[in-house]
Protein backbone atom coordinates (compact mmCIF):
# COMPACT_ATOMS: atom_id res chain seq x y z
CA UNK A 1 120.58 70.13 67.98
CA UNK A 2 121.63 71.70 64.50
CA UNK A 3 122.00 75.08 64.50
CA UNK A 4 119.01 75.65 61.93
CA UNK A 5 116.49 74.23 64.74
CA UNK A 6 118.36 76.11 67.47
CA UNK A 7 117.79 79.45 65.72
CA UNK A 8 114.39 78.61 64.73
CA UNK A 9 113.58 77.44 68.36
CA UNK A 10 114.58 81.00 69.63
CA UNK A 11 112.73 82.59 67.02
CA UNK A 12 109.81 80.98 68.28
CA UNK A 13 110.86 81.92 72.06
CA UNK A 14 111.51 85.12 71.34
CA UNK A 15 108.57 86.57 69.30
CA UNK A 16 110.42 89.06 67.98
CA UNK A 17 106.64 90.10 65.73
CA UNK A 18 104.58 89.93 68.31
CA UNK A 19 107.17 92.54 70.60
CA UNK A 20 107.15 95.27 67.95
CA UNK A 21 103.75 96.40 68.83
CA UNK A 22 104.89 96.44 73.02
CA UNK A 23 108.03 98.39 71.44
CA UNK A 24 106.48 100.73 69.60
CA UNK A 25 103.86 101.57 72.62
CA UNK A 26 107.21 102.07 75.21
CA UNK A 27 108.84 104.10 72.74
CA UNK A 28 106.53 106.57 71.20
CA UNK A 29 107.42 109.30 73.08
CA UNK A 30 110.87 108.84 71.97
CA UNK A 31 112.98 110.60 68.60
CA UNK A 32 113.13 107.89 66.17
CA UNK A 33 116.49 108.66 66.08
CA UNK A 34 116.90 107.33 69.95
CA UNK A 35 114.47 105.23 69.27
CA UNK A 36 117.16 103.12 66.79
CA UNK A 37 119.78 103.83 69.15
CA UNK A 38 117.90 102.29 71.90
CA UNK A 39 116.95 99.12 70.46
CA UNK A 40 120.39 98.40 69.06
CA UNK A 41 121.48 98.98 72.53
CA UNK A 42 118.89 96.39 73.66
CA UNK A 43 119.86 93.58 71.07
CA UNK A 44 123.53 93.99 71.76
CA UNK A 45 122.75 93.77 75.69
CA UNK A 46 120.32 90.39 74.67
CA UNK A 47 122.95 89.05 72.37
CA UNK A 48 125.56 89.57 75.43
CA UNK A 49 123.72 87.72 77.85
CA UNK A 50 122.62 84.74 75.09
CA UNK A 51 126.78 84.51 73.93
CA UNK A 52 127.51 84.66 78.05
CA UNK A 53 125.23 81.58 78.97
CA UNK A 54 125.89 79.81 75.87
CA UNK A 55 129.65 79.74 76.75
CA UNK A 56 129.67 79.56 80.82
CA UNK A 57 126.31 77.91 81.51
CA UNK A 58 127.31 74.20 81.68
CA UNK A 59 130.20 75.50 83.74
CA UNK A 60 127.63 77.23 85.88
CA UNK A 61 125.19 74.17 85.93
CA UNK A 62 128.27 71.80 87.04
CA UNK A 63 129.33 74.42 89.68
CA UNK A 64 125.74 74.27 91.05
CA UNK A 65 125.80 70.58 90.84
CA UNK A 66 122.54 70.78 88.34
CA UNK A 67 121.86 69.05 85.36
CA UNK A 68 120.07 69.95 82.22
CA UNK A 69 117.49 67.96 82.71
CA UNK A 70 116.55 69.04 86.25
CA UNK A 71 116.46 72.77 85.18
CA UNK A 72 114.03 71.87 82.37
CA UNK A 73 111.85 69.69 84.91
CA UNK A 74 111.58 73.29 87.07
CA UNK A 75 111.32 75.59 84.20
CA UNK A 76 108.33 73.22 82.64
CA UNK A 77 106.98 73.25 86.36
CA UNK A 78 107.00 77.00 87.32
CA UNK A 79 105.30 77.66 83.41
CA UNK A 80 102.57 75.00 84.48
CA UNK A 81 101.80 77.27 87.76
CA UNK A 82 101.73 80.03 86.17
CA UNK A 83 99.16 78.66 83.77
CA UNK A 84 97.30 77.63 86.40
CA UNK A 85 97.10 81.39 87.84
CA UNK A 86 96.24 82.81 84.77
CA UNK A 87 93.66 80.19 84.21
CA UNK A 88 92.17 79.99 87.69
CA UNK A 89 93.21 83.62 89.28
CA UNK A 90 93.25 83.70 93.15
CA UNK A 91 90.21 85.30 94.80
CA UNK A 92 90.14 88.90 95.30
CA UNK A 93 92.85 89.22 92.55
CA UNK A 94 92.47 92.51 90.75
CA UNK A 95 95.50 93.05 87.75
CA UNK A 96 96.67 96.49 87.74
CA UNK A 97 96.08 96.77 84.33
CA UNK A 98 92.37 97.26 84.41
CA UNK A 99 92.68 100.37 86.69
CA UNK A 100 92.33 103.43 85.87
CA UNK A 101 95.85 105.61 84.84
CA UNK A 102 97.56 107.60 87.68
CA UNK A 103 98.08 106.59 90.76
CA UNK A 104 97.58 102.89 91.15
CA UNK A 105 98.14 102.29 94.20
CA UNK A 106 95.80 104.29 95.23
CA UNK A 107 93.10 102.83 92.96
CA UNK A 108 94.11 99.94 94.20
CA UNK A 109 93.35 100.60 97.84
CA UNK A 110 90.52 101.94 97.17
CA UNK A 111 89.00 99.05 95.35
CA UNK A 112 90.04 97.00 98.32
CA UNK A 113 88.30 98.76 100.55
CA UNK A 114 85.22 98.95 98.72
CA UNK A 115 85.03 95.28 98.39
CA UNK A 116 85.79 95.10 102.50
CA UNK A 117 82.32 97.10 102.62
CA UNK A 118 80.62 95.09 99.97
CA UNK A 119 81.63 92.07 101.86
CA UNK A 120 80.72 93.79 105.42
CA UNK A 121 77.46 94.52 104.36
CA UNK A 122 76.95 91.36 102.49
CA UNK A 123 77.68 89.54 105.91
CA UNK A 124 74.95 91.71 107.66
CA UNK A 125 72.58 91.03 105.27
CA UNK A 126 72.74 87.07 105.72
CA UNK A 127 72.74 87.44 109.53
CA UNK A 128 69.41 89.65 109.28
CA UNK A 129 68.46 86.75 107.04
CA UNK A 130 69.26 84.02 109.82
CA UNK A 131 67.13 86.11 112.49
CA UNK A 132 63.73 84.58 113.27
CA UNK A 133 60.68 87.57 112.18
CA UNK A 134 59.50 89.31 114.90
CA UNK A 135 56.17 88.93 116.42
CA UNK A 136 53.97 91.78 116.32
């Protein structure tokens, strides 16, 4: 891989446009004078780890006994079930995101329980269903 594909291929990865928005949202309570001090303190953590792997990582893959391949078998696995979740959720799953601010946990529980009722009285309603009518 030249270097020109390898750069574009993390530029793809990365998505460094489509971050500035979730960037922007984190750090608007911020100076914008922190606010630059913070993200060069970001890159030059990113660029740290990147130089790290790129110079110990087939150590680290021959010390684990791995090969390349392998680890891009799993990694193309684990992004297929997670595709799978966000296409088919589980039942009952609620993302936190659609609460309401403050305390989600608490939201949370209470949603649960609500749905324990729904289902409670859902289940009564289909055994009063099963009953034979009454004779008068």
């Amino acid at each position: 891989m030249d270097l020109f594909s390898a750069v574009v291929t993390l530029f793809l990865v990365m998505d460094p446009l489509g971050n500035v928005p979730l960037f922007l949202s984190i750090l608007k309570t911020v100076s914008p004078e922190r606010r630059r001090t913070v993200l060069l303190r970001e890159i030059g953590f990113a660029y740290v780890v990147l130089i790290t792997f790129l110079l110990v990582g087939e150590y680290l893959l021959r010390f684990l006994s791995l090969e390349q391949q392998a680890v891009s078998i799993a990694g193309g696995i684990v992004l297929f079930l997670i595709s799978l979740r966000m296409i088919f959720p589980g039942e009952g799953a609620v993302s936190t995101d659609l609460l309401p601010k403050g305390n989600r946990s608490s939201s949370l529980s209470r949603y649960r329980s609500s749905q324990g009722r729904r289902h409670s009285q859902q289940s009564s309603y289909c055994s009063q269903l099963r009953q034979p009518p009454s004779r008068v």
